[in-house]
N, C-alpha and C. Protein backbone atom coordinates (compact mmCIF):
# COMPACT_ATOMS: atom_id res chain seq x y z
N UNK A 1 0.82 -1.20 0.00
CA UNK A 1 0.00 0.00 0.00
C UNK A 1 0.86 1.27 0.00
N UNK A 2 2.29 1.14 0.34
CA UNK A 2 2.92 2.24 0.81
C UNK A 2 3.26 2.72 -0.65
N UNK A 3 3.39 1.94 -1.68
CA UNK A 3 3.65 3.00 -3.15
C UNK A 3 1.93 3.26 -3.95
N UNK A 4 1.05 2.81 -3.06
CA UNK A 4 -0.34 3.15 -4.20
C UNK A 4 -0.63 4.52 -4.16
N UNK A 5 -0.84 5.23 -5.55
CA UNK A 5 -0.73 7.03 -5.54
C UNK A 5 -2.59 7.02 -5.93
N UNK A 6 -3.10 6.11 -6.32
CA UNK A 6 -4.31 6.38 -6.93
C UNK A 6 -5.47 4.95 -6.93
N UNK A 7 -6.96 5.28 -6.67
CA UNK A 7 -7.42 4.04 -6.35
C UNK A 7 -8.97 4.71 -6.97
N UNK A 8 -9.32 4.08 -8.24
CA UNK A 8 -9.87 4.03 -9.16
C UNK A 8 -11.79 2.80 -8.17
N UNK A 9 -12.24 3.42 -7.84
CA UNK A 9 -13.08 2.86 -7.04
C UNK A 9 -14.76 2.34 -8.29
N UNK A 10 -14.41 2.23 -9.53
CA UNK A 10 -15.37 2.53 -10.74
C UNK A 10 -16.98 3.44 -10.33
N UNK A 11 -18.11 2.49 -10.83
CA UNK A 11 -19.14 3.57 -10.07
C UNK A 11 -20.02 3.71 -9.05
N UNK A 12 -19.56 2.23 -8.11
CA UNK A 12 -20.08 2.01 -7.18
C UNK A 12 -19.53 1.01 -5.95
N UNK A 13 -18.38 1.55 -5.28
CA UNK A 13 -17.74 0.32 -4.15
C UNK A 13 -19.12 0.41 -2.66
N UNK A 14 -19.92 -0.77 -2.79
CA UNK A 14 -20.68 -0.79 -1.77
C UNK A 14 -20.17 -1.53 -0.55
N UNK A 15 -19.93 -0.27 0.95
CA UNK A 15 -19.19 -0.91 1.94
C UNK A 15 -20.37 -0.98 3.03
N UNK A 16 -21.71 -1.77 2.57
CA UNK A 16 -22.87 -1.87 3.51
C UNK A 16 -22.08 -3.06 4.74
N UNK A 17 -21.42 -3.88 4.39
CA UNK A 17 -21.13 -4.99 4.60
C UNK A 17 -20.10 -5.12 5.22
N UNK A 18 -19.30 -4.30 5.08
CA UNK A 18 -17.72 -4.05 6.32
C UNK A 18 -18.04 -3.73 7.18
N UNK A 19 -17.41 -4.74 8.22
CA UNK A 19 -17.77 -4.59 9.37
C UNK A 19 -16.29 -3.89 9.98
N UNK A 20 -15.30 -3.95 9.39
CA UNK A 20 -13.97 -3.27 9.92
C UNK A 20 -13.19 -2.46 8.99
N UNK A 21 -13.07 -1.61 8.61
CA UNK A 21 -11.81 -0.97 7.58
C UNK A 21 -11.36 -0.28 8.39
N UNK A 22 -10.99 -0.40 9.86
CA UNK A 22 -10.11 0.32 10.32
C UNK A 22 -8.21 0.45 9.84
N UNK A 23 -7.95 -0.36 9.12
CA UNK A 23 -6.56 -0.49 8.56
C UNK A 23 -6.41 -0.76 6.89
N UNK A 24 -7.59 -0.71 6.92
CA UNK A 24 -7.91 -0.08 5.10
C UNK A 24 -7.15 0.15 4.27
N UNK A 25 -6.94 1.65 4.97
CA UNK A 25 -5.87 2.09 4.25
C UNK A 25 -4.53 2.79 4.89
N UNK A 26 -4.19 1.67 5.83
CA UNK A 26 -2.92 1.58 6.83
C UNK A 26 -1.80 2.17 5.65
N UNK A 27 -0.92 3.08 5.87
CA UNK A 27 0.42 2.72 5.75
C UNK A 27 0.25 3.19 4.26
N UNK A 28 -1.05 3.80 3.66
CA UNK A 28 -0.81 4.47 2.36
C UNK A 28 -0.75 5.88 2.25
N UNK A 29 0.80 5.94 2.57
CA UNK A 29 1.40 7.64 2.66
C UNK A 29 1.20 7.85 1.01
N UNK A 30 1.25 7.21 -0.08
CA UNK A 30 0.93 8.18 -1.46
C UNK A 30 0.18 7.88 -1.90
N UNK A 31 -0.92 7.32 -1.36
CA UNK A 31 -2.67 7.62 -1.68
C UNK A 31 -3.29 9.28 -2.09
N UNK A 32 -3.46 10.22 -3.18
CA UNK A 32 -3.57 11.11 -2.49
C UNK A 32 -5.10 11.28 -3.87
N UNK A 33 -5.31 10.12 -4.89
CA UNK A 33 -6.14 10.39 -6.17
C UNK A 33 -7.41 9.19 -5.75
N UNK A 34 -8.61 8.90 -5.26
CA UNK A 34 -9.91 8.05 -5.72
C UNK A 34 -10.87 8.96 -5.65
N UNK A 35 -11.01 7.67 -6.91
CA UNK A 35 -11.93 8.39 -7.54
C UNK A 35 -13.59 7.20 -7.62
N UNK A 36 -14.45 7.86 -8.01
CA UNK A 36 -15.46 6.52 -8.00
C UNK A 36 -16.34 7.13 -6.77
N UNK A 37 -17.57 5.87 -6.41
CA UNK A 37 -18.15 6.11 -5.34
C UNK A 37 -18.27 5.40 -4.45
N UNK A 38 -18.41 5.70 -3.31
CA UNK A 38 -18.67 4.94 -2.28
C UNK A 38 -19.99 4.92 -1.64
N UNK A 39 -20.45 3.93 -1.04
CA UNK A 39 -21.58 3.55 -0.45
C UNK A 39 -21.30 2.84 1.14
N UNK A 40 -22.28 3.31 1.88
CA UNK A 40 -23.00 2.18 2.91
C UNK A 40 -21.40 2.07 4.14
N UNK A 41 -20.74 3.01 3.84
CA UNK A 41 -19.47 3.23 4.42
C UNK A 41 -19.85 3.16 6.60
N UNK A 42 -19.78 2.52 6.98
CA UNK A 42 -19.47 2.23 8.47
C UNK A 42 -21.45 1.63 9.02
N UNK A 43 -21.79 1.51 8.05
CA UNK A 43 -23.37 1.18 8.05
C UNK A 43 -23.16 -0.54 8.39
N UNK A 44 -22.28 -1.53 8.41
CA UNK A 44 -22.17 -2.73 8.84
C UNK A 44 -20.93 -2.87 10.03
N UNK A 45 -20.82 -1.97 10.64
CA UNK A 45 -19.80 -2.05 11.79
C UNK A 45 -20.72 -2.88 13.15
N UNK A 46 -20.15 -3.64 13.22
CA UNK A 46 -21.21 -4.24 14.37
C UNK A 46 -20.71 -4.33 16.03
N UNK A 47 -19.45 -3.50 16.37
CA UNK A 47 -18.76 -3.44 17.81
C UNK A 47 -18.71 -1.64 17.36
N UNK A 48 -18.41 -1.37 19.21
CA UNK A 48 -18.45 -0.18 19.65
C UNK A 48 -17.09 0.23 19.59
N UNK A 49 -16.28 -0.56 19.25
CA UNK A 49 -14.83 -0.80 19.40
C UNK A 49 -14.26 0.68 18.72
N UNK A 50 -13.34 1.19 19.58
CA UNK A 50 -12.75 2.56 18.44
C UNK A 50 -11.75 1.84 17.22
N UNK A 51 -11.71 0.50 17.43
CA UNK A 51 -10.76 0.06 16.61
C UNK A 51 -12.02 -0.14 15.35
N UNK A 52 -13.25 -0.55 15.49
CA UNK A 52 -14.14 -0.41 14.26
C UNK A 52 -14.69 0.30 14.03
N UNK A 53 -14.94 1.96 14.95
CA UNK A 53 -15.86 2.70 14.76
C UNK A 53 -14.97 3.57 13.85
N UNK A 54 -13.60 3.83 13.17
CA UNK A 54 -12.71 5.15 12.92
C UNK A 54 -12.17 4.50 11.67
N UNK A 55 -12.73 5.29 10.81
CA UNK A 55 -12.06 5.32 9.31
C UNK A 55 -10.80 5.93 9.41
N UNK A 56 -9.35 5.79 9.46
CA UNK A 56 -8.83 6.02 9.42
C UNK A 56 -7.50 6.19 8.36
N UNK A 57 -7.62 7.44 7.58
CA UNK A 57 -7.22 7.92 6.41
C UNK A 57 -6.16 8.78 6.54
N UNK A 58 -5.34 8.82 8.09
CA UNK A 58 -4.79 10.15 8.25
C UNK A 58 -3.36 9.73 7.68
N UNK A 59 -2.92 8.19 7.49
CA UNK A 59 -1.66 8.28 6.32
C UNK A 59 -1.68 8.94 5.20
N UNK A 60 -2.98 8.84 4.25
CA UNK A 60 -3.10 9.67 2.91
C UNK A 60 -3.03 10.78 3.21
N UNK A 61 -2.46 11.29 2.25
CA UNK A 61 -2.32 12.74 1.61
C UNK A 61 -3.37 13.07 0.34
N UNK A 62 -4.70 12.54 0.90
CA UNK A 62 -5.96 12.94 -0.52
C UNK A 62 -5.67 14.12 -0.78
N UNK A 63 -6.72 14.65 -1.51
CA UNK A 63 -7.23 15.92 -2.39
C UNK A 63 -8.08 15.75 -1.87
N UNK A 64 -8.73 17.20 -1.84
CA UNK A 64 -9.76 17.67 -1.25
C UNK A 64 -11.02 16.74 -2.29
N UNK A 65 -11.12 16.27 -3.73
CA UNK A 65 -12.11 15.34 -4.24
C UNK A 65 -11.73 14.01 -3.97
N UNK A 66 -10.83 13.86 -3.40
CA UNK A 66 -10.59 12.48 -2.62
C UNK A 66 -11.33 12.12 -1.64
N UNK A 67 -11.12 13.03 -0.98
CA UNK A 67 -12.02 12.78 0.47
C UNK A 67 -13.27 13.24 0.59
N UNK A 68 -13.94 13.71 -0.30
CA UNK A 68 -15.29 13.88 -0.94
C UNK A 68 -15.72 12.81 -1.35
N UNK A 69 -15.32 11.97 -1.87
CA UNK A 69 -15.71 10.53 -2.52
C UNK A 69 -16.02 9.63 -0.89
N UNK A 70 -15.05 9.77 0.00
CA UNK A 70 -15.32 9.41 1.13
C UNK A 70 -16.42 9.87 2.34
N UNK A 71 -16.74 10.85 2.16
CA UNK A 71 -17.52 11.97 2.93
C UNK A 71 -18.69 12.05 2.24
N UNK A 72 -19.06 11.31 1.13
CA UNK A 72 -20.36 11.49 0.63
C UNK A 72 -20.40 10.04 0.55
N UNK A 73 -19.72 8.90 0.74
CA UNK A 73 -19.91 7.72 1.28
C UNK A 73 -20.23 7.27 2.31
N UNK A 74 -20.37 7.68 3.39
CA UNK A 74 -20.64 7.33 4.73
C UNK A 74 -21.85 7.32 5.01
N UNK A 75 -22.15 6.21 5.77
CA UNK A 75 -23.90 6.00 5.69
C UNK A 75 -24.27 7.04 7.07
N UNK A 76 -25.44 7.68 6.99
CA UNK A 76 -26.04 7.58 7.90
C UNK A 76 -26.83 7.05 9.16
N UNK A 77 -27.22 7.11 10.22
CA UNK A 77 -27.77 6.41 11.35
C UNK A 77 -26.96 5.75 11.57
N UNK A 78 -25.70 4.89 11.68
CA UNK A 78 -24.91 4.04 12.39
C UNK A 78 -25.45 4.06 13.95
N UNK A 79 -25.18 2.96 14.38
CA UNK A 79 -25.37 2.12 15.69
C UNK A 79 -24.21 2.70 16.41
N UNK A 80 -23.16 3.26 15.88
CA UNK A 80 -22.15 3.24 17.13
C UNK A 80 -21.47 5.09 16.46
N UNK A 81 -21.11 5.31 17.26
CA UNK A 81 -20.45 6.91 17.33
C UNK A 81 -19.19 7.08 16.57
N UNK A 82 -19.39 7.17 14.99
CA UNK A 82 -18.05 7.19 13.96
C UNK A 82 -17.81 8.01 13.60
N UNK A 83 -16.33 8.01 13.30
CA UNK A 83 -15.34 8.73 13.22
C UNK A 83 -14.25 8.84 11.83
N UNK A 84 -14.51 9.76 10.94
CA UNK A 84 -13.71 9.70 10.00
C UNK A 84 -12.46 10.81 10.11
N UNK A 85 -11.21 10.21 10.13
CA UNK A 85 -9.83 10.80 10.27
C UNK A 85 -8.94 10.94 9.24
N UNK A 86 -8.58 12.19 9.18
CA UNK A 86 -7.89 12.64 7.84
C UNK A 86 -6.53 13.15 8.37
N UNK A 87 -5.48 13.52 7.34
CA UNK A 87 -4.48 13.66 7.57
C UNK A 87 -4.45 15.00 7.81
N UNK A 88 -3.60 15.94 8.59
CA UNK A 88 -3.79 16.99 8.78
C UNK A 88 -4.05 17.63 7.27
N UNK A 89 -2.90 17.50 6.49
CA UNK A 89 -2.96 18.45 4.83
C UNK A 89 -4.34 18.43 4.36
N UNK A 90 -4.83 17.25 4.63
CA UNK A 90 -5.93 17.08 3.91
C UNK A 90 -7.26 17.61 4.53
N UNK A 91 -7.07 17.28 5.87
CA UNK A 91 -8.39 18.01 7.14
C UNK A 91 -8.19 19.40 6.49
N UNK A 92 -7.20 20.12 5.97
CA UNK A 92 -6.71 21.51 5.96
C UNK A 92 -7.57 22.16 4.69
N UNK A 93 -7.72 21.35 3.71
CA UNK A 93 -8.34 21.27 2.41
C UNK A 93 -9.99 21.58 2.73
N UNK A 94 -10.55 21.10 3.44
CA UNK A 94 -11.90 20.43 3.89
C UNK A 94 -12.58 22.32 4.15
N UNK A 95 -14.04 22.06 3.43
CA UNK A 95 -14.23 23.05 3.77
C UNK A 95 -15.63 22.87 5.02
N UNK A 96 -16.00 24.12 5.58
CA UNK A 96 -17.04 23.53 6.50
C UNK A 96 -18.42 22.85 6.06
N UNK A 97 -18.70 23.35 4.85
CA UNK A 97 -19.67 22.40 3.80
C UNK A 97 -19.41 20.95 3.88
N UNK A 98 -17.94 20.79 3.70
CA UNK A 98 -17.61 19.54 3.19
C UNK A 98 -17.67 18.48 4.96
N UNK A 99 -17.19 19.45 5.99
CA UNK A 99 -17.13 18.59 7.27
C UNK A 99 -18.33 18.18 7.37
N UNK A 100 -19.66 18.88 7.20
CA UNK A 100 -20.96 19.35 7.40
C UNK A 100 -21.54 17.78 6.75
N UNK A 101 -21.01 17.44 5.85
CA UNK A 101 -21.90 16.18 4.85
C UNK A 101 -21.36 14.92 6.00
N UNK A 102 -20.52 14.78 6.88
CA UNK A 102 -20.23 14.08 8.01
C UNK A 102 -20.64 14.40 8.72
N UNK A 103 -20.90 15.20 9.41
CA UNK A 103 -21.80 15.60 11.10
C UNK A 103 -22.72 15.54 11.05
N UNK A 104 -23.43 15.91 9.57
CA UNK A 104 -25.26 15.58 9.57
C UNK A 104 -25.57 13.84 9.21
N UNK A 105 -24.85 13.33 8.77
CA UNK A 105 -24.81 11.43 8.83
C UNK A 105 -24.25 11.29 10.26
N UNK A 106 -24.27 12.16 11.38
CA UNK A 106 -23.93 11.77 12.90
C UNK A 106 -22.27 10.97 13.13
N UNK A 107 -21.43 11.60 11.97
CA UNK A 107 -20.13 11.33 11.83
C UNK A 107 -19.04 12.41 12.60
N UNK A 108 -18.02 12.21 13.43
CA UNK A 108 -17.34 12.82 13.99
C UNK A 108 -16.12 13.04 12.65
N UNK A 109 -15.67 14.48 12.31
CA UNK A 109 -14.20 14.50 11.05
C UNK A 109 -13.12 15.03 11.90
N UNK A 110 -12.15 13.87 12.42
CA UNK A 110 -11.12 14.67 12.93
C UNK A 110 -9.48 14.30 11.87
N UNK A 111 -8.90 15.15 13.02
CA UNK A 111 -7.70 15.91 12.00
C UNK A 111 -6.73 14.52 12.77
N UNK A 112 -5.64 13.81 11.86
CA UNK A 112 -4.70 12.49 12.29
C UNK A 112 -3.46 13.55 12.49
């Protein structure tokens, strides 16, 4: 993962069904291009665990339409109190619109 620069997601990666991507995307410092959509993102987490409740993205270095693809993926109503984490550069990018499409799906956006 540590040389992937770009992750081509086509027009629909449905993550109703993950119950863990907490290490997802471990250890991908040149992640910084996906593209595609996401779905149903932390909507099958089934522990309270911070180890399953936290998307954790703060190795990448996205683009601000990187993490839009992610932030308009995340399901709403979840069972447990989630957390999507970005890398500082990239939290830096984020505008309050964009935090806003996470806090109203009852998503916490913090800075890694």
């Amino acid at each position: 993962c540590s040389s992937l620069t770009s992750l081509k997601l086509g027009d629909k990666w449905d993550m109703t069904k993950v119950t863990d991507f907490s290490y997802m995307f471990r250890n991908c410092a040149s992640l910084t291009d996906v593209t595609g959509t996401v779905t149903g993102l932390g909507a099958g987490v089934t522990s309270s665990s911070s180890t399953y409740t936290t998307l954790d993205l703060s190795s990448c270095p996205l683009t601000r339409e990187s993490a839009l693809v992610f932030l308009n993926g995340l399901a709403s109503g979840c069972k447990y109190d989630m957390t999507i984490t970005f890398s500082s550069t990239t939290y830096a990018l984020l505008t309050d619109e964009d935090i806003k499409i996470a806090t109203d799906k009852g998503w916490t956006v913090a800075k890694g």
